[in-house]
Structures are given as C-alpha cells and as structure tokens.
N, C-alpha and C. Protein backbone atom coordinates (compact mmCIF):
# COMPACT_ATOMS: atom_id res chain seq x y z
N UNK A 1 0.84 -1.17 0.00
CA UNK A 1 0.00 0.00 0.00
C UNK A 1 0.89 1.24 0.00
N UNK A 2 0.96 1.83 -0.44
CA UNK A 2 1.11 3.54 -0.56
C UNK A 2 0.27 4.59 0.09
N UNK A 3 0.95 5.37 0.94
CA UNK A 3 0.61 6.32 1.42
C UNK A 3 0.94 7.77 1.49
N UNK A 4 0.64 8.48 1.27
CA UNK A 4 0.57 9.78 1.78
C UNK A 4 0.39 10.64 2.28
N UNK A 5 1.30 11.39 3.35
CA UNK A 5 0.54 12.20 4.55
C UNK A 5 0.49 13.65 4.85
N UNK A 6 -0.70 14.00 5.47
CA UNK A 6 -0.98 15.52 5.50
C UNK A 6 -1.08 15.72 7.01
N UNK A 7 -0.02 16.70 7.63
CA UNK A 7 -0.03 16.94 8.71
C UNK A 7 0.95 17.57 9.60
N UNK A 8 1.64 17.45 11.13
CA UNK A 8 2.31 17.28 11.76
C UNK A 8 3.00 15.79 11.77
N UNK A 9 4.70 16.10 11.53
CA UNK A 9 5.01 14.78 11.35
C UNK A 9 6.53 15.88 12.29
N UNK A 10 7.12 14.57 13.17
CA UNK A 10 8.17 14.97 13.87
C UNK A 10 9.82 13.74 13.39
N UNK A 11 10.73 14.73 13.89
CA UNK A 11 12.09 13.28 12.81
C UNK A 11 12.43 13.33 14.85
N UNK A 12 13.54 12.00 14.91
CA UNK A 12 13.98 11.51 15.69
C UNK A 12 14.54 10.41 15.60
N UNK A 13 15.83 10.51 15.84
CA UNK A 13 16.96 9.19 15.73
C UNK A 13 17.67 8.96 16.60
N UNK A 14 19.31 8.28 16.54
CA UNK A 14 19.59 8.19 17.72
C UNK A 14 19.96 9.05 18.66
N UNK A 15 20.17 10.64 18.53
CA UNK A 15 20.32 11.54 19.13
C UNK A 15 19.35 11.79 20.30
N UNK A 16 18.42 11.90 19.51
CA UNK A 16 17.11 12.20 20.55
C UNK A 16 16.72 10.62 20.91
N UNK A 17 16.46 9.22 20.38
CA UNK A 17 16.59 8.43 21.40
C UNK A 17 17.51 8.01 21.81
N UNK A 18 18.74 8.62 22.21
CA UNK A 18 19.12 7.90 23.40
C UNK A 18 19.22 8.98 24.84
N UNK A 19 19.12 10.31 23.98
CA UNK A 19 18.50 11.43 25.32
C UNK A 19 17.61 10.63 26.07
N UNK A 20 16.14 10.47 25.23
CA UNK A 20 15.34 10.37 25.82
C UNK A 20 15.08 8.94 26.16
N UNK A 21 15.28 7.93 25.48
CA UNK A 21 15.63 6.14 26.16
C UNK A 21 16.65 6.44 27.12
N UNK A 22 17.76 6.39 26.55
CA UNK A 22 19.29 6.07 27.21
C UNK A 22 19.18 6.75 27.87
N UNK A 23 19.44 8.39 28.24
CA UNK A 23 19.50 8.65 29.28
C UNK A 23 18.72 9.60 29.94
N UNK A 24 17.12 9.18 29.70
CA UNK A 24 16.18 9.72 30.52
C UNK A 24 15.49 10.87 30.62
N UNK A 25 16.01 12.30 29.69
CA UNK A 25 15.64 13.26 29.73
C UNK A 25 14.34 13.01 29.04
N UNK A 26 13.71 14.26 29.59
CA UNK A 26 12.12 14.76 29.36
C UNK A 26 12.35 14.46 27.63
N UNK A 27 10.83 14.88 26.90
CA UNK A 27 10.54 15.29 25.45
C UNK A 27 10.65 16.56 25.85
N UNK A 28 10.87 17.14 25.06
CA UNK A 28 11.22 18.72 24.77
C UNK A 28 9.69 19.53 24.31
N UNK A 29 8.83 18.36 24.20
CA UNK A 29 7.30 18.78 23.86
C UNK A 29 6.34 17.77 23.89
N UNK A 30 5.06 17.87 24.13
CA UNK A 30 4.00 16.62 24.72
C UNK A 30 3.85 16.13 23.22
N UNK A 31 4.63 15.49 23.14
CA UNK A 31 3.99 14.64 21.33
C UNK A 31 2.66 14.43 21.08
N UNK A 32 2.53 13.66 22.15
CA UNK A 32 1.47 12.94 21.87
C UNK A 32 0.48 13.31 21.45
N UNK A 33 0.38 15.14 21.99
CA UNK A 33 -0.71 16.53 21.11
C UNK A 33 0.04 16.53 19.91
N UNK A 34 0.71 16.68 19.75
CA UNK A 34 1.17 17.10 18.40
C UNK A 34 1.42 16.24 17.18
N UNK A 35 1.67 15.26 17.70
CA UNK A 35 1.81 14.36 16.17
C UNK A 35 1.74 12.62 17.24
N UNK A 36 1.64 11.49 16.21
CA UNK A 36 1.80 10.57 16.12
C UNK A 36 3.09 10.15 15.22
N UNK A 37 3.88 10.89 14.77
CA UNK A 37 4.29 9.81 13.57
C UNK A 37 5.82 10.43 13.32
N UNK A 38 6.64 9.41 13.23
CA UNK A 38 7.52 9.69 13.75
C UNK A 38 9.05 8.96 13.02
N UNK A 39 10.03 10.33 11.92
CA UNK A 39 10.21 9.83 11.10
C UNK A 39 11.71 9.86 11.28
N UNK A 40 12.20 8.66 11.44
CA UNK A 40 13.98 8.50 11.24
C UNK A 40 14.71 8.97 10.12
N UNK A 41 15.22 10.43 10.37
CA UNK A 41 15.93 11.11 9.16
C UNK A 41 16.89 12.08 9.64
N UNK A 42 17.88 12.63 8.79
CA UNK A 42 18.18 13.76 8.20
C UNK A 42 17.76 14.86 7.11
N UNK A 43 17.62 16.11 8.49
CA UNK A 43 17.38 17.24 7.35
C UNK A 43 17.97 17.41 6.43
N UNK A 44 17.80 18.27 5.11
CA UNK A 44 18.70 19.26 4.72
C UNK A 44 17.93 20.50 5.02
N UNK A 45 18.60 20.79 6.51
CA UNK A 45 17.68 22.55 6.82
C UNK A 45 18.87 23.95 6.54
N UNK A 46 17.89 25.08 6.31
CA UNK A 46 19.16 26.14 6.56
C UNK A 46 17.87 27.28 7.41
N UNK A 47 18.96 27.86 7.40
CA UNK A 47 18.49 29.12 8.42
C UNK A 47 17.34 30.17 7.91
N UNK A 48 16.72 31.29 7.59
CA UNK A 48 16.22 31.88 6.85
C UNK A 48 16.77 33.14 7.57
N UNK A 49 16.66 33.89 6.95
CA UNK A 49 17.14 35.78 7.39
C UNK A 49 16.44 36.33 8.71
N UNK A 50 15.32 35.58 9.05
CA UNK A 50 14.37 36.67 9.71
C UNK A 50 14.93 35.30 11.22
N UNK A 51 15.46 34.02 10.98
CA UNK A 51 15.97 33.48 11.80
C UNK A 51 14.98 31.90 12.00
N UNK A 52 13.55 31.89 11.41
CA UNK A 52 13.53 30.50 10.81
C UNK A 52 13.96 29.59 10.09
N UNK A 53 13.60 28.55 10.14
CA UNK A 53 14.21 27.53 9.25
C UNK A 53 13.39 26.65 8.53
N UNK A 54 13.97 26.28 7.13
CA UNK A 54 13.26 25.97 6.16
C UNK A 54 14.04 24.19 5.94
N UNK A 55 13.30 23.49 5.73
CA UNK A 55 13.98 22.24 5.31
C UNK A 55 13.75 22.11 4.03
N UNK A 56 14.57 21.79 2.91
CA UNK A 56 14.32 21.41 1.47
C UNK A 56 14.40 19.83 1.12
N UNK A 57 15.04 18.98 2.22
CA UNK A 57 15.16 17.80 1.32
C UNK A 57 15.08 16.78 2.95
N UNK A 58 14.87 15.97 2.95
CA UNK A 58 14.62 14.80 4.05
C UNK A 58 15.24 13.40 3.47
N UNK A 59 16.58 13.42 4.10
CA UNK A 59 17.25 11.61 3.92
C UNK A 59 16.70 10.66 4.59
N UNK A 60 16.20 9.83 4.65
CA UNK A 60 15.67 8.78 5.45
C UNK A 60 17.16 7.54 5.70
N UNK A 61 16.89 6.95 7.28
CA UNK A 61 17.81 6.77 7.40
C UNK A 61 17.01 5.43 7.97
N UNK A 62 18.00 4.21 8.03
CA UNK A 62 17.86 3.02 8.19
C UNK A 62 17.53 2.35 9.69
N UNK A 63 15.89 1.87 9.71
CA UNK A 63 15.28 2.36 11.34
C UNK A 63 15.88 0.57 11.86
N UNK A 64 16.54 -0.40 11.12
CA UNK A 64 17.22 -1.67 12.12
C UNK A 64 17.63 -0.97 13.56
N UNK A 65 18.25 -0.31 12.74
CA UNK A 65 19.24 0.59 14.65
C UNK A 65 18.59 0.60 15.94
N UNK A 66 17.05 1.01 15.40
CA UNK A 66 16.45 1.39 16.55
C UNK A 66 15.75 0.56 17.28
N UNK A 67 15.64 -0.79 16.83
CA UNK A 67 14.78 -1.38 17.32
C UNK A 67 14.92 -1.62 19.28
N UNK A 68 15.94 -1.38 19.45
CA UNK A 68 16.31 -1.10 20.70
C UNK A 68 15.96 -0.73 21.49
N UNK A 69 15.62 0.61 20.87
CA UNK A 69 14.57 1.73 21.32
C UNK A 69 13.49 1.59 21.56
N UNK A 70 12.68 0.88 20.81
CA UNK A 70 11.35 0.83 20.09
C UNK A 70 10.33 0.90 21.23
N UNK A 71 10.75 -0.16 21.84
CA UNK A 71 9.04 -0.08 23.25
C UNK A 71 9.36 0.97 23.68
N UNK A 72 10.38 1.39 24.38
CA UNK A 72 10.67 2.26 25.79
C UNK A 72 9.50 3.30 24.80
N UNK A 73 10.53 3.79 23.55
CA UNK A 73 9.98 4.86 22.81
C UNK A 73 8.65 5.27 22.56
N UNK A 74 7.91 3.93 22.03
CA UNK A 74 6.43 3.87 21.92
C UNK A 74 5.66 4.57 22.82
N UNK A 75 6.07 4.41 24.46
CA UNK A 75 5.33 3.80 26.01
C UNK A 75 5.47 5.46 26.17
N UNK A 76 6.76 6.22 25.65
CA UNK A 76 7.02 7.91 26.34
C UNK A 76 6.48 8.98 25.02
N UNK A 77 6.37 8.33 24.08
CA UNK A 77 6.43 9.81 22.47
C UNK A 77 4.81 8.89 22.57
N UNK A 78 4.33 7.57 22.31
CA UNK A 78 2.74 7.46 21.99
C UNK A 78 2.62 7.86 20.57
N UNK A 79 3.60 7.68 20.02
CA UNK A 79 3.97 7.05 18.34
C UNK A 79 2.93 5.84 17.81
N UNK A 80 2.87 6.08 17.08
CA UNK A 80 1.99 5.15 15.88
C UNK A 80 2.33 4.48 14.53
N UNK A 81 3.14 5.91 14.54
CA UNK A 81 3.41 5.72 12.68
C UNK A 81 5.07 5.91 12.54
N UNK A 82 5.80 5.29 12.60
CA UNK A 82 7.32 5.10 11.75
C UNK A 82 7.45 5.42 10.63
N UNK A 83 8.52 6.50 10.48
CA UNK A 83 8.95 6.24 9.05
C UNK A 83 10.59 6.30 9.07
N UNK A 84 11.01 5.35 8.01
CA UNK A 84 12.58 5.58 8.19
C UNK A 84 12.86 4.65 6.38
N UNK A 85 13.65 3.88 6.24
CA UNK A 85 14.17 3.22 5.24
C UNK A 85 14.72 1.80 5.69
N UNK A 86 14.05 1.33 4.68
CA UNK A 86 14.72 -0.28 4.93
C UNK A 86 13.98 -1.04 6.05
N UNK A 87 13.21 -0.69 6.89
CA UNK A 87 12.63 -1.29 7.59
C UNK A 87 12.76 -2.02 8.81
N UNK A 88 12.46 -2.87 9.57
CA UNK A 88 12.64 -3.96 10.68
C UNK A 88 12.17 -4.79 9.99
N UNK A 89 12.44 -6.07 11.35
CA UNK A 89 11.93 -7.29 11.02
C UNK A 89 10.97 -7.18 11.23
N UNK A 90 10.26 -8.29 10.72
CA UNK A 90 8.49 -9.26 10.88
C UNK A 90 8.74 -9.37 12.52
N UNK A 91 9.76 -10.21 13.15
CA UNK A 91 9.72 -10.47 14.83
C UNK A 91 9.62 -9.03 15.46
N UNK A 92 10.40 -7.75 15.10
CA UNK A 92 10.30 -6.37 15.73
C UNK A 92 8.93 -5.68 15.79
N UNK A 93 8.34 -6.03 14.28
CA UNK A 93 6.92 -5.61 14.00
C UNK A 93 5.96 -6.54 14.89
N UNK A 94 6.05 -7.58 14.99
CA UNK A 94 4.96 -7.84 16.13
C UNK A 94 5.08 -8.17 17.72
N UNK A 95 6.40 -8.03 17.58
CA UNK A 95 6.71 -7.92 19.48
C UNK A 95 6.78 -5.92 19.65
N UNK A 96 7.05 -5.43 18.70
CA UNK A 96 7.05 -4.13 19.11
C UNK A 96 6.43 -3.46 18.67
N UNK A 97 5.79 -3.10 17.44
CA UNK A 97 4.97 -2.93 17.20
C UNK A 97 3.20 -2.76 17.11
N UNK A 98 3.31 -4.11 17.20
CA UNK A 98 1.70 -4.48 16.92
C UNK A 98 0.99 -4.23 18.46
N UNK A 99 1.59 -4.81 19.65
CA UNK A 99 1.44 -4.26 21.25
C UNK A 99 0.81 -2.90 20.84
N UNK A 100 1.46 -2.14 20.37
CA UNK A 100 1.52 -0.26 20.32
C UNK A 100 -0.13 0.36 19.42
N UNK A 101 -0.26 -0.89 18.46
CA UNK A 101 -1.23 -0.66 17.60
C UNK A 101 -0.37 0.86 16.39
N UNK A 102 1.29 -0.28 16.23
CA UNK A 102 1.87 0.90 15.61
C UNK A 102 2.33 0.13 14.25
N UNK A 103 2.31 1.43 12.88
CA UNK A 103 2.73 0.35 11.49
C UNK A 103 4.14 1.08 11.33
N UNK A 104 4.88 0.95 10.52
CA UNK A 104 6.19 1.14 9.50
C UNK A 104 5.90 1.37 8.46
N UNK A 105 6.01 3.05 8.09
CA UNK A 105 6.60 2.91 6.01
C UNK A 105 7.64 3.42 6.32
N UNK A 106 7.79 2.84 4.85
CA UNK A 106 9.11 2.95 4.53
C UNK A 106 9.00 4.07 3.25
N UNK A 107 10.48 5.01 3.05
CA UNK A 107 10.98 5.57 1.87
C UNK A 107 10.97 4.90 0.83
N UNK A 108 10.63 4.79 -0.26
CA UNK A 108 10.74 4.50 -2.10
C UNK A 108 11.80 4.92 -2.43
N UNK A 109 13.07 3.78 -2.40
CA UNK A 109 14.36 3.53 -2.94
C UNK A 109 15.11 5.02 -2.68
N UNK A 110 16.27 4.81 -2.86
CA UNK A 110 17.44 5.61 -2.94
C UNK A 110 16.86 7.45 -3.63
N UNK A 111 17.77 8.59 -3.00
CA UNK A 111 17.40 9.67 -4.02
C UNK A 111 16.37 10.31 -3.78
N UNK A 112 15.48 10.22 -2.79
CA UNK A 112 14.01 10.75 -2.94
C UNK A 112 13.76 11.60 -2.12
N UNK A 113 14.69 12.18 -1.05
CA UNK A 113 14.78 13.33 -0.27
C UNK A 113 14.25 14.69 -0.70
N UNK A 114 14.34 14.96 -2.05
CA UNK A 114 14.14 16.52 -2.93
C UNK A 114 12.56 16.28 -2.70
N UNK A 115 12.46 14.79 -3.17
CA UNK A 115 10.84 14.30 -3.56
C UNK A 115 9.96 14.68 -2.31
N UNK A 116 10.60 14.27 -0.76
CA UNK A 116 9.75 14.11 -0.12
C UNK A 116 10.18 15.37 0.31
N UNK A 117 11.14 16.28 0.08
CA UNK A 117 11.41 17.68 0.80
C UNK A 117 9.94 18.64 0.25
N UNK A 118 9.50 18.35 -1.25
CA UNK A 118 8.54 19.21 -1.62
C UNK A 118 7.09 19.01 -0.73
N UNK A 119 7.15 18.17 -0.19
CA UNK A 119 6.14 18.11 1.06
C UNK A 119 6.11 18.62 1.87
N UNK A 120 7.35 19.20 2.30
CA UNK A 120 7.32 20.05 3.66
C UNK A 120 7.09 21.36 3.34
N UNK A 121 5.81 21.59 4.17
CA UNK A 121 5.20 23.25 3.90
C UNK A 121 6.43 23.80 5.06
N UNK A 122 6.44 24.22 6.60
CA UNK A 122 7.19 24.77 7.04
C UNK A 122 7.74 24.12 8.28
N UNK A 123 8.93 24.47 8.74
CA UNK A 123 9.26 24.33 10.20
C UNK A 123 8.29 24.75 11.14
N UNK A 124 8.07 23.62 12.16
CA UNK A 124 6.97 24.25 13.16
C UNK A 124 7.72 24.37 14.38
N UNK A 125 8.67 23.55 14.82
CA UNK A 125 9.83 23.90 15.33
C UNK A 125 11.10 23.04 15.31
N UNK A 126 12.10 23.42 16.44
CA UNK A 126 13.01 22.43 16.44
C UNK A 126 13.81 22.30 17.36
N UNK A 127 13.98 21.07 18.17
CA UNK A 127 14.66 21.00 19.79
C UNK A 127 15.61 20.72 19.77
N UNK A 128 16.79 20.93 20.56
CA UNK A 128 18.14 20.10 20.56
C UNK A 128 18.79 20.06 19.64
N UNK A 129 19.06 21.51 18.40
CA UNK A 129 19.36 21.85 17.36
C UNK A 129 21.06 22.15 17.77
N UNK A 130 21.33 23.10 19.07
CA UNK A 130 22.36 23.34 19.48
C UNK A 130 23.07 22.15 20.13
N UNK A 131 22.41 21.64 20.65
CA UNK A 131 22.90 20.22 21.61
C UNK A 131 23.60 18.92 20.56
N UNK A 132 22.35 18.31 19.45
CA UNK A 132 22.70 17.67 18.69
C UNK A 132 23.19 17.98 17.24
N UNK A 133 22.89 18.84 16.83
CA UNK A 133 23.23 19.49 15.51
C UNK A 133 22.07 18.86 14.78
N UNK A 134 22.05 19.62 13.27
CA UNK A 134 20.88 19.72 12.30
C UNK A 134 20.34 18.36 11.83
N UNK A 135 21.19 16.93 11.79
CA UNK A 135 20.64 15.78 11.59
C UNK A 135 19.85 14.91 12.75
N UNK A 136 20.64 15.44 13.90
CA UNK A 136 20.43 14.32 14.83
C UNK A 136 18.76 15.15 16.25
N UNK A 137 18.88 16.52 15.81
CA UNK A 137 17.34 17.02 16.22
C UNK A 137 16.58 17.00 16.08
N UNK A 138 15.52 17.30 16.87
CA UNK A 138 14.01 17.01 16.56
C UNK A 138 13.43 18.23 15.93
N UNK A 139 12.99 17.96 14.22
CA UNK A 139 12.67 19.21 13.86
C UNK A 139 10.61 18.18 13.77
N UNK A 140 9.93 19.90 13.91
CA UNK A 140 8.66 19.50 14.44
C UNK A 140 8.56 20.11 12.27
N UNK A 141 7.92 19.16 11.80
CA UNK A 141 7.58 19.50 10.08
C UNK A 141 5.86 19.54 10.18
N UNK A 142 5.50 21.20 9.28
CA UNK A 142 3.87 20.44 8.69
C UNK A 142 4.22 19.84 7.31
N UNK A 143 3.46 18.38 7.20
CA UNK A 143 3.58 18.08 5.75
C UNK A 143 1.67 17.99 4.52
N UNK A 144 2.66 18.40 3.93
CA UNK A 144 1.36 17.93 3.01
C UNK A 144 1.53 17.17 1.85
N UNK A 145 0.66 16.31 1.19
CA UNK A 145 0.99 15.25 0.38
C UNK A 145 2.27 14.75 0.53
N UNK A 146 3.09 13.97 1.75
CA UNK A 146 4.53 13.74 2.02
C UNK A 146 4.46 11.94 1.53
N UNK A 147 5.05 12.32 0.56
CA UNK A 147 5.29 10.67 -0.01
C UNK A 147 5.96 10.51 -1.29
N UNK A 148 6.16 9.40 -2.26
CA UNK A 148 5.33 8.47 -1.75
C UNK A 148 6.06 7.73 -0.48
N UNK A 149 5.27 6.56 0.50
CA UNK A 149 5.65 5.81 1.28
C UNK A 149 5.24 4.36 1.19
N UNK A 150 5.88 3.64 1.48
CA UNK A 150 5.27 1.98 1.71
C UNK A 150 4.82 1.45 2.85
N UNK A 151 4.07 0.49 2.71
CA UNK A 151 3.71 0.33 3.93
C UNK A 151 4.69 -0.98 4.55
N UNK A 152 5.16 -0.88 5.53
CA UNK A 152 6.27 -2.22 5.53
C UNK A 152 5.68 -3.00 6.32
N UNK A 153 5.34 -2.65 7.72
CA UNK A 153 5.09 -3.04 8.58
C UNK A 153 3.58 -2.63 9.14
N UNK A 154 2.88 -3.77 8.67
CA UNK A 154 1.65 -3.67 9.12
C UNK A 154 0.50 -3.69 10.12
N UNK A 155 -0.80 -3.48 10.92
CA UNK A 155 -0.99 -3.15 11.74
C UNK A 155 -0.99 -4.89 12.66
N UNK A 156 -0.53 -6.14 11.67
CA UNK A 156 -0.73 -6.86 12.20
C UNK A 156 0.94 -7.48 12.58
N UNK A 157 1.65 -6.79 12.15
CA UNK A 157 3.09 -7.29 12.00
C UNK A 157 3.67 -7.54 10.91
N UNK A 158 2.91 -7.86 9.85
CA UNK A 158 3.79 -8.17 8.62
C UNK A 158 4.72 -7.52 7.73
N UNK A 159 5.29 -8.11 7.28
CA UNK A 159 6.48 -7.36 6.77
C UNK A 159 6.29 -7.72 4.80
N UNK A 160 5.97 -6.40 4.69
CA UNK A 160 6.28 -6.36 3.10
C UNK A 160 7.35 -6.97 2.42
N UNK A 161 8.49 -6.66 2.85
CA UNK A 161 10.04 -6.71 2.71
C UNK A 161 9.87 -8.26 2.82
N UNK A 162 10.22 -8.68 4.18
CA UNK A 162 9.95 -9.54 4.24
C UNK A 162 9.70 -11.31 3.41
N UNK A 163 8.17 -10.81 3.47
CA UNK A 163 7.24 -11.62 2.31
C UNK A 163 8.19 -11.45 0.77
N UNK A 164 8.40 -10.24 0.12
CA UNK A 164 8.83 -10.54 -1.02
C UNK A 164 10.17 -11.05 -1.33
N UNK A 165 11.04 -11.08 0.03
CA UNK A 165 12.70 -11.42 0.30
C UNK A 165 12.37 -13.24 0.03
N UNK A 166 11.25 -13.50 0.57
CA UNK A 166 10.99 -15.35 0.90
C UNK A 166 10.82 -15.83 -0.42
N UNK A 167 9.81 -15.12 -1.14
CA UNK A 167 9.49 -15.31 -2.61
C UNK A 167 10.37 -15.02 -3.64
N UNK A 168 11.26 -14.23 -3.10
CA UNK A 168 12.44 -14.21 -4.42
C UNK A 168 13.50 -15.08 -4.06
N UNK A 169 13.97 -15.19 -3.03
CA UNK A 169 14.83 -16.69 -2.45
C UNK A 169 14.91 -17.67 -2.77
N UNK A 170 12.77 -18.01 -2.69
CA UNK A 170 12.79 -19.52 -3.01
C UNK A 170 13.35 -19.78 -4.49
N UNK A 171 13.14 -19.06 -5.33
CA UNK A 171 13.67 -19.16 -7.10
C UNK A 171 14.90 -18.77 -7.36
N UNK A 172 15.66 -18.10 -6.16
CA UNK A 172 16.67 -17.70 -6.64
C UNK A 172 17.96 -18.41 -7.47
N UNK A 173 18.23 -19.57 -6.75
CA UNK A 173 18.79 -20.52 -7.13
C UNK A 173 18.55 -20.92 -8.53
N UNK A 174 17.63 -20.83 -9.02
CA UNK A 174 17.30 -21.51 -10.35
C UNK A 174 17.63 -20.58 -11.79
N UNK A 175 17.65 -19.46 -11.04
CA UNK A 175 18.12 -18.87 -12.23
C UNK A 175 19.51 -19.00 -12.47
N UNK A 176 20.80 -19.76 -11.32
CA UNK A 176 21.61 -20.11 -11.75
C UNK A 176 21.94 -20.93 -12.28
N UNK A 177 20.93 -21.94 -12.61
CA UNK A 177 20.96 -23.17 -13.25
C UNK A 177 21.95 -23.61 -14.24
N UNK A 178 22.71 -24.38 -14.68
CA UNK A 178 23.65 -24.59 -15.58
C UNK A 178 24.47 -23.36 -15.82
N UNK A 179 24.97 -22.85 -15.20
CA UNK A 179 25.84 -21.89 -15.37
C UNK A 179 26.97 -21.93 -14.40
N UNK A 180 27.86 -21.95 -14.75
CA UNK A 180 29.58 -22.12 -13.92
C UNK A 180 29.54 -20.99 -12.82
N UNK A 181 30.03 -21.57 -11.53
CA UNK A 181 30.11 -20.55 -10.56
C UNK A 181 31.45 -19.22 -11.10
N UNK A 182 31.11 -18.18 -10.93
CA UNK A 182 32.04 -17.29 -11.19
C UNK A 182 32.86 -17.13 -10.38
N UNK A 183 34.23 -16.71 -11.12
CA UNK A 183 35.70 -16.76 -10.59
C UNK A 183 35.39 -15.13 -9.65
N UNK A 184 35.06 -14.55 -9.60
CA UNK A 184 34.78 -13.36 -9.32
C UNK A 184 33.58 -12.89 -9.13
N UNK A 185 33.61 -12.39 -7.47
CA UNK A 185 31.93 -11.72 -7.60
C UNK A 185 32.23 -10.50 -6.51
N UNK A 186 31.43 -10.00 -6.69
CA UNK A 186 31.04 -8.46 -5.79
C UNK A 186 30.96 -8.49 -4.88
N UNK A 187 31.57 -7.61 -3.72
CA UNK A 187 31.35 -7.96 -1.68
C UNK A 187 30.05 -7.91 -1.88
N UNK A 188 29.31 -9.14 -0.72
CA UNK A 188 27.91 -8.58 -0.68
C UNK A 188 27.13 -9.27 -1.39
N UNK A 189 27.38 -10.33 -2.20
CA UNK A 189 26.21 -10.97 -3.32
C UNK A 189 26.67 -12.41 -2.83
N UNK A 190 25.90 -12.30 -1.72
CA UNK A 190 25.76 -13.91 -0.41
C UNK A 190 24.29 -13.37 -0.53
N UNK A 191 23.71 -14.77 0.12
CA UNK A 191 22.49 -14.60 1.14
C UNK A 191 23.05 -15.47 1.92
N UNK A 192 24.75 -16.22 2.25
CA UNK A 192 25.02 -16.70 2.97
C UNK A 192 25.83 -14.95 4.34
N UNK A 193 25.22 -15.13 5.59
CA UNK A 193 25.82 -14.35 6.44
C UNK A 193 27.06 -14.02 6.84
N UNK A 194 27.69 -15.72 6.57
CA UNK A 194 28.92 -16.14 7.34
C UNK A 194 29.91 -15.33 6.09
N UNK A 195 29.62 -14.78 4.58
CA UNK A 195 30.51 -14.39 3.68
C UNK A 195 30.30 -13.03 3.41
N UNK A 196 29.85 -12.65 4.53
CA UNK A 196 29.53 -10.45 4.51
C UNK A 196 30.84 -10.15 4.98
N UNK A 197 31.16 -9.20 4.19
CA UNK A 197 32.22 -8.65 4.30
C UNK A 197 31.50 -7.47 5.49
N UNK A 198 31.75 -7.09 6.71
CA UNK A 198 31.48 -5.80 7.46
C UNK A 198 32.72 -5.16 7.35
C-alpha cells in the first residue's frame, strides 16, 4: 500500500533516542498533542534571514538501529506511525509494534529526499538543534501530500520486505541453473551471512 501524509510529522533518531531512552531526559514537547508519527531522518535545513528555518530535502535513514529503542519509545512519544528506510523485522513488528497498535513505512528507494522535501510546507519547530546538531534534532515538520511511502510493517506485524525477500529466495537458485560458478563476484552478493564482508 502507498501512502501519503498531510499533517504534523516529527524526525527523531539516535540523538534524541538515546537522550530520551538512554538517558532519561524529558521530550522537549508533549507529542502525543502534536503528532503521532515519527520519522527516522536527516534534514537538509538552513536558516532563513528573519531566523527561521526551512527544510528542502529529508534523507531517510535506516530504522534496524532502533529497534532497541522501540518499546521504551512507543510507552514515552505514543507514536503510531514510523517512518525511516529499509525497515525492521516481521519479529520487531509484532513484538514491538503491533502491542503499540503501531505500522512502519518505509521511503521509495534511494534519491528521494528533494521528492519528499517538496512536502514540507514549514518548520513548526526544532529542539536540541544546538545540543545535537541539524541531523540528529528534533525538527517539528507540517507536511502535506509527504510521499510516496510503503507500507512495511503492518498493523498486524507483517512485513512487506519480508514476504517478497521469501518469494524471491525460493527461485533464486534456479536462475543459476547450468551456469559455472564465477571466478569473481562483488562484496555482498551472499544470502550466505557467514561471507559479509562488514
């Protein structure tokens, strides 16, 4: 499913969770009035003359990291809606998730920051700008038509990703069929773990 959203939408990563998981400080504002939804990124913000700030482009950044976070986070912000890139697991989505009555989209591939920057009407504010600097703060965004998005993680746990990772697996093999293993291949083109290059 595809979505698109019109509203108050707030960013937060590990800066602001581990302030506020790790080490306990307040929210800097009652979320829970203000938004539900809650998106793992980097700005691209700048300043404006009169001393607001304007964001033009939004990186989405890869929400595995957080799963760490995830309950404490749910139980204090009263989040609903995730957004980040690449997703969690199916096990994160329904031990952490689904409890919350919370889903996951995800960003549409690589590059799309300009895309989803034209969504952002204005800065509504922004906390811990001096403390953490411009990626790792909580900027408060209104959006309108902000997308596109996927839906990854659903209200029951399932995982988009997931499901289509199982279905391309099972065939994968076959398209190598009669063909000589190559003398040479690219870091990274395993689905064996034990041969990842980190």
């Amino acid at each position: 499913m595809v979505v698109f959203l019109d509203g108050t939408i707030y960013t937060g990563r590990e800066g602001v969770y581990q302030k506020v998981v790790g080490e306990g400080a307040p929210l800097p504002a009652d979320l829970s009035s203000i938004s539900n939804v809650n998106f793992h990124c980097s700005p691209a913000a700048s300043q404006n003359p009169d001393g607001s700030y304007r964001v033009g482009a939004v990186t989405a950044t890869a929400s595995f990291r957080f799963a760490k976070w995830m309950e404490r986070w749910f139980e204090i912000s009263g989040a609903k809606v995730i957004i980040g890139k690449g997703g969690m697991s199916e096990k994160d989505y329904k031990e952490l998730f689904v409890p919350q009555g919370a889903v996951y989209l995800t960003t549409v591939g690589y590059g799309t920051g300009a895309l989803l920057g034209r969504g952002i009407k204005r800065v509504e504010d922004v906390h811990w700008l001096d403390e953490l600097g411009i990626a790792q703060a909580m900027w408060v965004l209104e959006v309108e038509n902000f997308g596109p998005l996927l839906v990854d993680g659903d209200a029951r746990g399932n995982s988009l990703f997931e499901r289509q990772q199982t279905q391309v697996n099972a065939n994968l093999e076959r398209l190598y069929d009669g063909l000589k293993k190559p003398a040479l291949h690219r870091y990274g083109e395993t689905d064996d773990r034990r041969d990842e290059l980190i």
